[in-house]
Protein backbone atom coordinates (compact mmCIF):
# COMPACT_ATOMS: atom_id res chain seq x y z
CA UNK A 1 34.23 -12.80 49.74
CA UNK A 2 31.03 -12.08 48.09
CA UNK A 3 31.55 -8.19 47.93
CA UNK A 4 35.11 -8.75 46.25
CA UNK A 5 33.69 -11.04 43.94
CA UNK A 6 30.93 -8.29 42.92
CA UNK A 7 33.19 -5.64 42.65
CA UNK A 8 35.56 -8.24 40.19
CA UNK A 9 31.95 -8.75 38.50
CA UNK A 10 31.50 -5.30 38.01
CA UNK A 11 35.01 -4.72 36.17
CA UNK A 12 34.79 -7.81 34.02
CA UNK A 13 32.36 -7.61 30.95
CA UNK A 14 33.05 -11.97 30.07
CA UNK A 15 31.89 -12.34 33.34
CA UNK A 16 29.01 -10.21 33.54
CA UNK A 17 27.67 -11.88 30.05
CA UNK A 18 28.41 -15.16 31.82
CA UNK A 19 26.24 -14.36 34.95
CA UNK A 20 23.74 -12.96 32.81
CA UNK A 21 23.80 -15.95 31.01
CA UNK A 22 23.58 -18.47 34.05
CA UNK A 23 20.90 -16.36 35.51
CA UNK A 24 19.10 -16.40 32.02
CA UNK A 25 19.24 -20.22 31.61
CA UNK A 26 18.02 -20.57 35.84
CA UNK A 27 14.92 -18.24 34.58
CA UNK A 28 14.12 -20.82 31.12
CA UNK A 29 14.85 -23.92 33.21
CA UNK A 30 12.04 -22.79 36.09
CA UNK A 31 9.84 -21.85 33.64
CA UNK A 32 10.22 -24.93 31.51
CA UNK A 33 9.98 -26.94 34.92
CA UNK A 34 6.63 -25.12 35.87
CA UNK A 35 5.37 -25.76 32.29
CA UNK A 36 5.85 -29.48 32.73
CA UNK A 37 4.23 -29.51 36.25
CA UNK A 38 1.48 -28.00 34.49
CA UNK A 39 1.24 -30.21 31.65
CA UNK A 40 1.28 -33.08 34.32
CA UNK A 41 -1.32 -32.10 36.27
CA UNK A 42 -3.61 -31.41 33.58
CA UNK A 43 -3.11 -35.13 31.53
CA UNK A 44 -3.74 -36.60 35.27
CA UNK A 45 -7.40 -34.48 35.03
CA UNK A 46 -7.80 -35.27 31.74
CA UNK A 47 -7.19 -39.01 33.04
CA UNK A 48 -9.59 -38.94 35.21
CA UNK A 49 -12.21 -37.10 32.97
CA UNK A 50 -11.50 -40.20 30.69
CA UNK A 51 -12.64 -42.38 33.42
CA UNK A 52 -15.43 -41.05 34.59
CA UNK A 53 -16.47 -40.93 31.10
CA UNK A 54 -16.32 -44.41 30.57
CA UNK A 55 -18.55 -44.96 33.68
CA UNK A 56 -20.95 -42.88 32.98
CA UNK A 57 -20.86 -44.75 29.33
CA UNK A 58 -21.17 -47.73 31.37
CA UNK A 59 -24.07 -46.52 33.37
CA UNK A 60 -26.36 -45.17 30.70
CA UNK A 61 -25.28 -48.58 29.13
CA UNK A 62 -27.55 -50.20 31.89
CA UNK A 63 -30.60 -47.70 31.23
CA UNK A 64 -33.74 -49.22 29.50
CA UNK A 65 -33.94 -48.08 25.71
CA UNK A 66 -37.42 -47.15 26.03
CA UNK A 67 -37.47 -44.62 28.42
CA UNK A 68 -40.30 -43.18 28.20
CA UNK A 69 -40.70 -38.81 27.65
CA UNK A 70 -42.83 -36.98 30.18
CA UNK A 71 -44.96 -35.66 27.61
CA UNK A 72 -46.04 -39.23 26.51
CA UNK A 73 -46.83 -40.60 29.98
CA UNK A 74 -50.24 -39.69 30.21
CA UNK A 75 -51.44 -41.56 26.57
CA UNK A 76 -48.68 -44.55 27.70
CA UNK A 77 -51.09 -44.54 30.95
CA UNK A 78 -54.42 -45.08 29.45
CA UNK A 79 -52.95 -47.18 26.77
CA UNK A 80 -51.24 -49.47 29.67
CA UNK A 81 -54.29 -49.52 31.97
CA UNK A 82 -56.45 -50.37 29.15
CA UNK A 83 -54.04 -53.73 28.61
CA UNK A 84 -53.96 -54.62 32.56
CA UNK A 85 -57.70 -53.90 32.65
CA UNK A 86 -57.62 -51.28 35.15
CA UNK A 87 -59.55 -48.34 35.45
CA UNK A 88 -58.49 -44.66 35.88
CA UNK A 89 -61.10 -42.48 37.36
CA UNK A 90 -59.23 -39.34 37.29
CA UNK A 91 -55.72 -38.43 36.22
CA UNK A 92 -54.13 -35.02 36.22
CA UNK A 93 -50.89 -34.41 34.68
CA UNK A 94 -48.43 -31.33 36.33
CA UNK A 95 -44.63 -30.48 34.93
CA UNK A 96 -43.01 -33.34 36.15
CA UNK A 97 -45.55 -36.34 37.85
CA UNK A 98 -48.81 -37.72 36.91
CA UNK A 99 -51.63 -38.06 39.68
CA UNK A 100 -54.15 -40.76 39.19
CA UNK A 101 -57.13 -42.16 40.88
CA UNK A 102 -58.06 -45.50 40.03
CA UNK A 103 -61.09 -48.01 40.43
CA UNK A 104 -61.27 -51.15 42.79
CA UNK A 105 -58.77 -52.85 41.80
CA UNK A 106 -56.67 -56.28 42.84
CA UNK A 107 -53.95 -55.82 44.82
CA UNK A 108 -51.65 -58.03 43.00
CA UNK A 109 -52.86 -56.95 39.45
CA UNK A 110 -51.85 -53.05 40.83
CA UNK A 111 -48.52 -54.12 42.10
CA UNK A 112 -47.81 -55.78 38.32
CA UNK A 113 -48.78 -53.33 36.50
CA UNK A 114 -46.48 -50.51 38.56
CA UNK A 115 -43.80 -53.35 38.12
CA UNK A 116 -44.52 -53.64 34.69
CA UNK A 117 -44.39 -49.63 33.90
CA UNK A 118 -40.75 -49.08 35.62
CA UNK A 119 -39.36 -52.51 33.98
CA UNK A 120 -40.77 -51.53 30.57
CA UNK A 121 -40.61 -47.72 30.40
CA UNK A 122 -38.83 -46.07 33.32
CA UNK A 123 -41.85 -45.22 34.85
CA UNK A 124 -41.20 -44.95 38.96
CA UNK A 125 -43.52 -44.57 41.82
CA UNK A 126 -43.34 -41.22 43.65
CA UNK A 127 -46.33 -42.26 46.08
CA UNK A 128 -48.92 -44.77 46.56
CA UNK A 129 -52.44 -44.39 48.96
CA UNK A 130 -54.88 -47.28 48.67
CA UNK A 131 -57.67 -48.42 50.76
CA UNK A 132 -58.21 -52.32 51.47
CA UNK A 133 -61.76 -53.23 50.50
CA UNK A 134 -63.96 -55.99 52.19
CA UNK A 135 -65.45 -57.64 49.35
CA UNK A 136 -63.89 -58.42 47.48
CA UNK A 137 -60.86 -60.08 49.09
CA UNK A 138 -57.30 -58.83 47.83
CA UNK A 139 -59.06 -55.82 45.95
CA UNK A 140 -58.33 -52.29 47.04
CA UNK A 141 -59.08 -49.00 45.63
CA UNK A 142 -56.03 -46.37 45.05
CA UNK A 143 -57.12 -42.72 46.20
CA UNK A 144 -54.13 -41.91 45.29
CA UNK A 145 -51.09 -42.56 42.61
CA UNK A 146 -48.31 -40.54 41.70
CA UNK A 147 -45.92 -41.37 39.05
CA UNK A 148 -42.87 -39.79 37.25
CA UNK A 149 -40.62 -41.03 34.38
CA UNK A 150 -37.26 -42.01 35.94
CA UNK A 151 -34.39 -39.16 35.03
CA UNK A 152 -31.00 -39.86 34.55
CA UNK A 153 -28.76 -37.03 35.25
């Protein structure tokens, strides 16, 4: 059946146009059918670029205004301790933390002030040594402080 239909194909011109045709229009209608796939898949990533957009809008929404740059967290130290009346006896600044050494110190007055630096200026706490001293009670002396402005990103 098929062979006598090609060989009827073969001596007839309308219907060689009119395959040619058909097979034509089954090419444009794939191709127009992949297009749309395409253009489908790519608004549902743009979709969800949108959203995750929005919550990282959202999230930097939540950050503190005053973060504070690297490069002015050693002056925003001094100026700080100054105000909570605590003393730095050495500090040395590398690419991305600040190491500090402070003086006796109360305990409570050290954990307000590190409260007081993330809350206010993004400053976190990368690690904290102190020893406990005897006299006086509730004062301790930090060998060792390490802080870094909180990144985002």
């Amino acid at each position: 059946m098929i062979i006598s239909w090609w060989r009827e194909l073969r001596s007839d011109k309308k219907m060689q146009r009119a395959a040619g045709l058909s097979l034509m229009l089954l090419i444009a209608c794939g191709y127009y059918l992949h297009q749309f796939a395409q253009v489908k898949e790519n608004t549902r990533q743009l979709e969800m670029l949108q959203q995750k957009k929005r919550v990282i809008e959202r999230l930097q929404s939540h950050l503190s205004p005053d973060i504070l740059p690297h490069s002015q967290l050693s002056d925003y130290l001094h100026q700080s301790a100054r105000t909570w009346d605590i003393a730095i006896q050495t500090m040395t600044d590398s690419k991305d933390e600040v190491g500090l050494t402070l003086a006796d110190v109360p305990f409570e007055q050290l954990l307000q002030w590190l409260a007081a630096l993330q809350r206010e200026k993004g400053v976190r706490v990368l690690k904290l040594d102190v020893e406990r001293k005897e006299q006086p009670e509730g004062v301790v002396q930090v060998t060792q402080l390490r802080l870094a402005v909180h990144s985002v990103i």
